[in-house]
PDB file of N, CA and C in Angstrom:
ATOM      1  N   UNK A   1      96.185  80.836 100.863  1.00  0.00           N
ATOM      2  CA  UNK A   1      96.316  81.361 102.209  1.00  0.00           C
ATOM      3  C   UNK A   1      94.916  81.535 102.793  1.00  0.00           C
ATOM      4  N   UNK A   2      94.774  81.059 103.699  1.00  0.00           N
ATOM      5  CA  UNK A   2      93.256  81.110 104.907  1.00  0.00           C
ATOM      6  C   UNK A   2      93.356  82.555 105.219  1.00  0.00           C
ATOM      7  N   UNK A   3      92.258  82.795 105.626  1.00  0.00           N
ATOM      8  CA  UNK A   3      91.745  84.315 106.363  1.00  0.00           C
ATOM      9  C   UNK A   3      92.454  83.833 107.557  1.00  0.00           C
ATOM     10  N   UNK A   4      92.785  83.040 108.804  1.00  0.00           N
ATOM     11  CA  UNK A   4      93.994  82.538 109.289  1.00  0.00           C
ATOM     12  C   UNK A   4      94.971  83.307 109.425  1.00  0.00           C
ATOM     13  N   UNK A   5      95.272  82.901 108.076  1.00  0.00           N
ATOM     14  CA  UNK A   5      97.169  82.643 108.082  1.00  0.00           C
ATOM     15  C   UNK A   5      97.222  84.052 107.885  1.00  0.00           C
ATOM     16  N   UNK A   6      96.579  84.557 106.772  1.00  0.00           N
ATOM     17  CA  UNK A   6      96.170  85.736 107.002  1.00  0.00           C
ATOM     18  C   UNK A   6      96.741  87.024 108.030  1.00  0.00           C
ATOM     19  N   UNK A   7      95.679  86.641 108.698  1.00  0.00           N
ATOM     20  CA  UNK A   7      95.650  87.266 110.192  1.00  0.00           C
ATOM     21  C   UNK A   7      97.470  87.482 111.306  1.00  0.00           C
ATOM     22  N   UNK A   8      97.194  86.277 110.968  1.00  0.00           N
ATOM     23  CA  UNK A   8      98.836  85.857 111.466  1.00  0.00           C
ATOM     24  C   UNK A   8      99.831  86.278 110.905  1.00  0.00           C
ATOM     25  N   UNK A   9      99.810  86.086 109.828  1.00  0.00           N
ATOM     26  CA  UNK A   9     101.077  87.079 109.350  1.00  0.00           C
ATOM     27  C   UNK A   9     101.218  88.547 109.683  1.00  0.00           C
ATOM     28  N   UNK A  10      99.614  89.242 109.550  1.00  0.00           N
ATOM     29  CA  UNK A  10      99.625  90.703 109.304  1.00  0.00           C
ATOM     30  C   UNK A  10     100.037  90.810 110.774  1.00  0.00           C
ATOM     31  N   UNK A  11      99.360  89.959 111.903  1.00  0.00           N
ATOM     32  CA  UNK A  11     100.420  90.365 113.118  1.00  0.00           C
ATOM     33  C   UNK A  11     102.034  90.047 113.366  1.00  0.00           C
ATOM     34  N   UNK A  12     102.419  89.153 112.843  1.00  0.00           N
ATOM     35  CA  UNK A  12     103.913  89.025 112.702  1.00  0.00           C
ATOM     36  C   UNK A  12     104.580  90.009 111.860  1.00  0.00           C
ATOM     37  N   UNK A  13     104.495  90.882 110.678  1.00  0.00           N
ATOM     38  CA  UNK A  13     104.774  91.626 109.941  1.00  0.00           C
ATOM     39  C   UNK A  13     104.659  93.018 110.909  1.00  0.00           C
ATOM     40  N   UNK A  14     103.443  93.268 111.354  1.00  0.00           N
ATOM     41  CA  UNK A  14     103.586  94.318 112.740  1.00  0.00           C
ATOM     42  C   UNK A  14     104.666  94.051 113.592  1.00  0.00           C
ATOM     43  N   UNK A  15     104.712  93.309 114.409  1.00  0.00           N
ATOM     44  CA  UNK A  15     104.994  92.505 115.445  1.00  0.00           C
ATOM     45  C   UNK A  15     106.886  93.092 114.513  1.00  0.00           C
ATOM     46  N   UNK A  16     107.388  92.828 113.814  1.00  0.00           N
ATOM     47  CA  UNK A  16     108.736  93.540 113.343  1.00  0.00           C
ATOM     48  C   UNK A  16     108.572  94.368 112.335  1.00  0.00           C
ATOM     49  N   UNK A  17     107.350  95.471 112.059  1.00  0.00           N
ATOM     50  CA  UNK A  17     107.575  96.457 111.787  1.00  0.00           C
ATOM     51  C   UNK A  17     108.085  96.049 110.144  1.00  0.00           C
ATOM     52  N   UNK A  18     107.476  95.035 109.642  1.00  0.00           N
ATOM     53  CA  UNK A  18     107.666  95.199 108.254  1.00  0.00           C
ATOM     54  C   UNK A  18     106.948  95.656 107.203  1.00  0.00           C
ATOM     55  N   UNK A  19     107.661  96.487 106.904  1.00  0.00           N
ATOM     56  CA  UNK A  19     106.586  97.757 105.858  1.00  0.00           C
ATOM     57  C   UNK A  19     105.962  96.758 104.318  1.00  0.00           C
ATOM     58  N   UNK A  20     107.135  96.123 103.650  1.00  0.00           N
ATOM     59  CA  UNK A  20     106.978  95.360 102.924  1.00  0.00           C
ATOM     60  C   UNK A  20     106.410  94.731 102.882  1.00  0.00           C
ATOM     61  N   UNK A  21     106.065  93.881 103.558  1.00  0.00           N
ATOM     62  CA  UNK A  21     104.993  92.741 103.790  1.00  0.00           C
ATOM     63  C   UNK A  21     103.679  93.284 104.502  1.00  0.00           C
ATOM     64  N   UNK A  22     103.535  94.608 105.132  1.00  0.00           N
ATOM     65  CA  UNK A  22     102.481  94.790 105.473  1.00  0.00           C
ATOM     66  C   UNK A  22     101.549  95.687 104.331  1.00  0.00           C
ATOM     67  N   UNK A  23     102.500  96.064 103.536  1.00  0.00           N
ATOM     68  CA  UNK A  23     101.790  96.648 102.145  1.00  0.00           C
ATOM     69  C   UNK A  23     101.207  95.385 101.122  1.00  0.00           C
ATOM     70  N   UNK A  24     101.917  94.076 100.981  1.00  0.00           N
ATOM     71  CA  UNK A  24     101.300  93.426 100.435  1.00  0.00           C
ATOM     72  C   UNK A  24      99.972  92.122 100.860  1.00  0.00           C
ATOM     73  N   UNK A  25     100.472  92.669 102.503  1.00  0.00           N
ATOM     74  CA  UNK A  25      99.349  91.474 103.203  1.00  0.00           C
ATOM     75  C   UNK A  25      98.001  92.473 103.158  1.00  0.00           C
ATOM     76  N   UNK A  26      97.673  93.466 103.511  1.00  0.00           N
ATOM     77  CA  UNK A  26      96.572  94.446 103.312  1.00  0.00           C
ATOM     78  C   UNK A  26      96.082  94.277 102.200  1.00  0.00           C
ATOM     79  N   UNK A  27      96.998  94.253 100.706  1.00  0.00           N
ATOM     80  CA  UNK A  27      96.502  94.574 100.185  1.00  0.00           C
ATOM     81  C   UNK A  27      96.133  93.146  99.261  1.00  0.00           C
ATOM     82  N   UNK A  28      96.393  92.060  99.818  1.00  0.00           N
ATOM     83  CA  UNK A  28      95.993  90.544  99.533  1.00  0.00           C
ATOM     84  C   UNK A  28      94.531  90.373 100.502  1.00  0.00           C
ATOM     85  N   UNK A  29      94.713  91.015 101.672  1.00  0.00           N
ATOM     86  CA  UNK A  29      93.133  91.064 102.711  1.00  0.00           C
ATOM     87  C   UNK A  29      92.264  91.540 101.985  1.00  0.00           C
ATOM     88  N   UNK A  30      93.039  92.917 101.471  1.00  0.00           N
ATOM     89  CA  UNK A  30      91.542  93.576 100.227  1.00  0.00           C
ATOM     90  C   UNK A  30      90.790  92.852  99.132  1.00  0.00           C
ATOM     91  N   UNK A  31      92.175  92.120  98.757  1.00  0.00           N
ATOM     92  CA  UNK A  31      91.249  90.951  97.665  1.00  0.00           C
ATOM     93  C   UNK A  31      90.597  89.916  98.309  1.00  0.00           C
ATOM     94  N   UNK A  32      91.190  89.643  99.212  1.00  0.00           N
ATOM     95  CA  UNK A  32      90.422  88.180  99.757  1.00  0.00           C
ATOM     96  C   UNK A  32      89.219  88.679 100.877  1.00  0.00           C
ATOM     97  N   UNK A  33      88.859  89.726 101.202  1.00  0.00           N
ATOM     98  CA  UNK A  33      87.375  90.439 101.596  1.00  0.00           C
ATOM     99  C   UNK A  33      86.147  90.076 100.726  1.00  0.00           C
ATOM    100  N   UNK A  34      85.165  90.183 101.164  1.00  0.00           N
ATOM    101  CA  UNK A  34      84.001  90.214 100.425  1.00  0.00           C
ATOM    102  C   UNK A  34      82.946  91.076 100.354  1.00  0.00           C
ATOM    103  N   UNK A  35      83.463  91.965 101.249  1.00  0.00           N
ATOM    104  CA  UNK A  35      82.910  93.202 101.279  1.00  0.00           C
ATOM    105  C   UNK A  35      83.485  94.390 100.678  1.00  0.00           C
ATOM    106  N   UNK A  36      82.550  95.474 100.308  1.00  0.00           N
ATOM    107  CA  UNK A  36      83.669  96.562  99.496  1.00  0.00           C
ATOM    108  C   UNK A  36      84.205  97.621 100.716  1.00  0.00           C
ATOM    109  N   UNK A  37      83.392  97.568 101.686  1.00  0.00           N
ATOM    110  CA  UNK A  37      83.796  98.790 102.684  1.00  0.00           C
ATOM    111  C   UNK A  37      85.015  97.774 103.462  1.00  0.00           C
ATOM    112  N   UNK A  38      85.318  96.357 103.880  1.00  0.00           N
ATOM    113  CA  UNK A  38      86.228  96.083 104.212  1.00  0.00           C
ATOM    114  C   UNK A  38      87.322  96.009 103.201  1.00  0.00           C
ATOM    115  N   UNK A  39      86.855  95.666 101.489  1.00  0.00           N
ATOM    116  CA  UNK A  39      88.246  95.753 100.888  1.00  0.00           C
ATOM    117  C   UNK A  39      88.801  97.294 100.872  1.00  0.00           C
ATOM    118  N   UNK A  40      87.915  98.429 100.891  1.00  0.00           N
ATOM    119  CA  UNK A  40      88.100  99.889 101.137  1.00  0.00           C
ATOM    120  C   UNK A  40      89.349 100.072 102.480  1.00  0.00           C
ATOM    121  N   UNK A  41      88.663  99.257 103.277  1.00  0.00           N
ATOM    122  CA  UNK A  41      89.889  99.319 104.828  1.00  0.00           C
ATOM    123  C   UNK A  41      90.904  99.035 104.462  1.00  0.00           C
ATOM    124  N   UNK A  42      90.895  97.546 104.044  1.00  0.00           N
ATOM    125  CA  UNK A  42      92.400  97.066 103.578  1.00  0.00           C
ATOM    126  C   UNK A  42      93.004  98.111 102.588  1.00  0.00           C
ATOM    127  N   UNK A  43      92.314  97.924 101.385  1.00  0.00           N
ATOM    128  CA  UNK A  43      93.513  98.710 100.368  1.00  0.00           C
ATOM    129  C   UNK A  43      94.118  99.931 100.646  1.00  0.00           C
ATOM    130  N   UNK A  44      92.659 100.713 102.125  1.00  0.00           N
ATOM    131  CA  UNK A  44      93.610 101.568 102.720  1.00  0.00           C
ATOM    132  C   UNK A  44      94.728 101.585 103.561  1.00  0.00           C
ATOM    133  N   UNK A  45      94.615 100.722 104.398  1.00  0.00           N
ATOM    134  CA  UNK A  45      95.996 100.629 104.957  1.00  0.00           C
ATOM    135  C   UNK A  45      97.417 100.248 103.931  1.00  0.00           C
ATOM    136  N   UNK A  46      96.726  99.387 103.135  1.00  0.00           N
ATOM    137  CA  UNK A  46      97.763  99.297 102.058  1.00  0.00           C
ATOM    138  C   UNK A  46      98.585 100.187 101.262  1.00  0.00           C
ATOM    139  N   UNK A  47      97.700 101.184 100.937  1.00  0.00           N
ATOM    140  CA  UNK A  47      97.634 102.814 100.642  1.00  0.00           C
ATOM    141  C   UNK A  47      98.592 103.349 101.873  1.00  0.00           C
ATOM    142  N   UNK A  48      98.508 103.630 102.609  1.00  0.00           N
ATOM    143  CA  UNK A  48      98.854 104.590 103.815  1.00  0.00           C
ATOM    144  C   UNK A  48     100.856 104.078 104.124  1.00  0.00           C
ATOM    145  N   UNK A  49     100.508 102.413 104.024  1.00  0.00           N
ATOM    146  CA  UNK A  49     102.278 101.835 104.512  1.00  0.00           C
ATOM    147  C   UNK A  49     103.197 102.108 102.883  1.00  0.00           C
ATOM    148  N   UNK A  50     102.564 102.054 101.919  1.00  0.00           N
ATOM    149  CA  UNK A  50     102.796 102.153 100.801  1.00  0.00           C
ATOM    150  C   UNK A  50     103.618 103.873 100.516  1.00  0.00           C
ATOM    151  N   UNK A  51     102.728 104.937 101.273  1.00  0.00           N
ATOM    152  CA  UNK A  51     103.214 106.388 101.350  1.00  0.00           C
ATOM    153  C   UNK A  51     104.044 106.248 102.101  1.00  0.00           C
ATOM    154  N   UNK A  52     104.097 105.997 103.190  1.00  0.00           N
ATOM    155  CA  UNK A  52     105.125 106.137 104.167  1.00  0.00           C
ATOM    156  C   UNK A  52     106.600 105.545 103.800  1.00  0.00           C
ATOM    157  N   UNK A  53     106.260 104.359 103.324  1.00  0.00           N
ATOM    158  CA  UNK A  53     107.342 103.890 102.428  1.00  0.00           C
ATOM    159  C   UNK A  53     108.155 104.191 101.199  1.00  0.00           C
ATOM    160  N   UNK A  54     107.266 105.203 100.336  1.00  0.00           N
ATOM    161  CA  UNK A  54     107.399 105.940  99.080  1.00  0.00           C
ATOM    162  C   UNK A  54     107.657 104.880  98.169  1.00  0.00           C
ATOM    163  N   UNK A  55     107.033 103.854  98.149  1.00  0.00           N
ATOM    164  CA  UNK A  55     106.870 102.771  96.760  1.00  0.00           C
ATOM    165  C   UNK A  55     106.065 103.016  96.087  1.00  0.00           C
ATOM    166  N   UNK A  56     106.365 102.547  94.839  1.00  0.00           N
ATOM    167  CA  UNK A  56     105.835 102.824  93.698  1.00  0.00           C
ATOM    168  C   UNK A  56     104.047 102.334  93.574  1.00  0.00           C
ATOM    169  N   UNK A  57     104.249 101.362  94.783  1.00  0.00           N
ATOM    170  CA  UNK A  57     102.715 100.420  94.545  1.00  0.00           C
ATOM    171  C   UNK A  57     102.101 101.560  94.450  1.00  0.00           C
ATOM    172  N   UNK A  58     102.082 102.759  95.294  1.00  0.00           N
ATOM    173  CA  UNK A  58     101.268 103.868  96.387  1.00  0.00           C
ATOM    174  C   UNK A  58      99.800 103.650  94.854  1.00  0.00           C
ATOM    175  N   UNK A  59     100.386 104.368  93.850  1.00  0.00           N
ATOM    176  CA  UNK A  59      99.667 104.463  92.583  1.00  0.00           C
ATOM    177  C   UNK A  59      98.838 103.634  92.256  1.00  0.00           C
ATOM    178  N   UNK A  60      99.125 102.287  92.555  1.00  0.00           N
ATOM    179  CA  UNK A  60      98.506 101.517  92.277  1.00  0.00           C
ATOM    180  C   UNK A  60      97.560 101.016  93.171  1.00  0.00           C
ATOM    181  N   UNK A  61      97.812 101.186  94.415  1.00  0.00           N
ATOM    182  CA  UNK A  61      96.459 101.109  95.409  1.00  0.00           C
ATOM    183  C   UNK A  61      95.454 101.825  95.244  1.00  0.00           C
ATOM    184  N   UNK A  62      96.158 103.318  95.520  1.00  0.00           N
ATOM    185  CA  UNK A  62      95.582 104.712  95.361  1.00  0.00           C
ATOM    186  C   UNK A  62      94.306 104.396  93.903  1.00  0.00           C
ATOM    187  N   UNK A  63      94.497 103.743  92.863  1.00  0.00           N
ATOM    188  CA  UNK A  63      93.780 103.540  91.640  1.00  0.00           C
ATOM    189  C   UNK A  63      92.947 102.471  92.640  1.00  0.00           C
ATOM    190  N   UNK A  64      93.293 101.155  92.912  1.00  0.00           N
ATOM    191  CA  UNK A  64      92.331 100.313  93.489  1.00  0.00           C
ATOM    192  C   UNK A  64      91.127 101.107  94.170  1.00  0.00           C
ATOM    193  N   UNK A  65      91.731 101.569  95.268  1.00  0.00           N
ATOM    194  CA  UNK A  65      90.718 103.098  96.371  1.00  0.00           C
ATOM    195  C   UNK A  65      89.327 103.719  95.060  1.00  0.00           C
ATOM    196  N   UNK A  66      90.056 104.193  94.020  1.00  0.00           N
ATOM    197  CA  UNK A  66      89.685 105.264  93.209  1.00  0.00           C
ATOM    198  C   UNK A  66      88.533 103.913  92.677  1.00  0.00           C
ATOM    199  N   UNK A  67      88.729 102.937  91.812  1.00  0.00           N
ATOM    200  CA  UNK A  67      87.650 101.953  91.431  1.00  0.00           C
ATOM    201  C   UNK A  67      87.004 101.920  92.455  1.00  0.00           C
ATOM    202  N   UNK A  68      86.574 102.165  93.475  1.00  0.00           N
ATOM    203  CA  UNK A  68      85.627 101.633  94.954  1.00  0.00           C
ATOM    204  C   UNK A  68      84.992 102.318  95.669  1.00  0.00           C
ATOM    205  N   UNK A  69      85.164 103.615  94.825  1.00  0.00           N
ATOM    206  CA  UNK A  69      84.535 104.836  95.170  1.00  0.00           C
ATOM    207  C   UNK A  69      85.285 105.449  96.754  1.00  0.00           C
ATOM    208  N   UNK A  70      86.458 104.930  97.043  1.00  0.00           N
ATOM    209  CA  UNK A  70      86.618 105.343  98.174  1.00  0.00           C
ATOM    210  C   UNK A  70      87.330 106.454  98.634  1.00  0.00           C
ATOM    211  N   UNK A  71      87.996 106.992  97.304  1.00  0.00           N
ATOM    212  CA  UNK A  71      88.585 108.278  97.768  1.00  0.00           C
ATOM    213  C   UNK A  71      88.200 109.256  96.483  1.00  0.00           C
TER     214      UNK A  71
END
């Protein structure tokens, strides 16, 4: 997947409000970043749709965050 398609999805996944896919497109942006303060953004939003949702990922972002010094 291109930084692109990327993009496009995470607005189509908005665009109908899909929690599911916006927890795993964030948190595919975080890996595919090259920066740590932008993978920090992503895995946070990833983090944040993840609570709201009460999935199990939450833990597992929340740990990503925690390796990155970000929370």
């Amino acid at each position: 997947m291109t930084r692109d398609d990327l993009d496009r999805a995470l607005l189509a996944a908005h665009a109908r409000d899909d929690r599911t896919a916006l927890i795993a497109l964030y948190a595919k942006a975080s890996d595919m970043a090259a920066e740590r303060t932008a993978r920090a953004f992503y895995l946070t939003q990833a983090y944040v749709f993840a609570l709201e949702a009460g999935t199990p990922e939450a833990e597992r972002l929340r740990a990503g965050l925690q390796a990155l010094n970000a929370i």
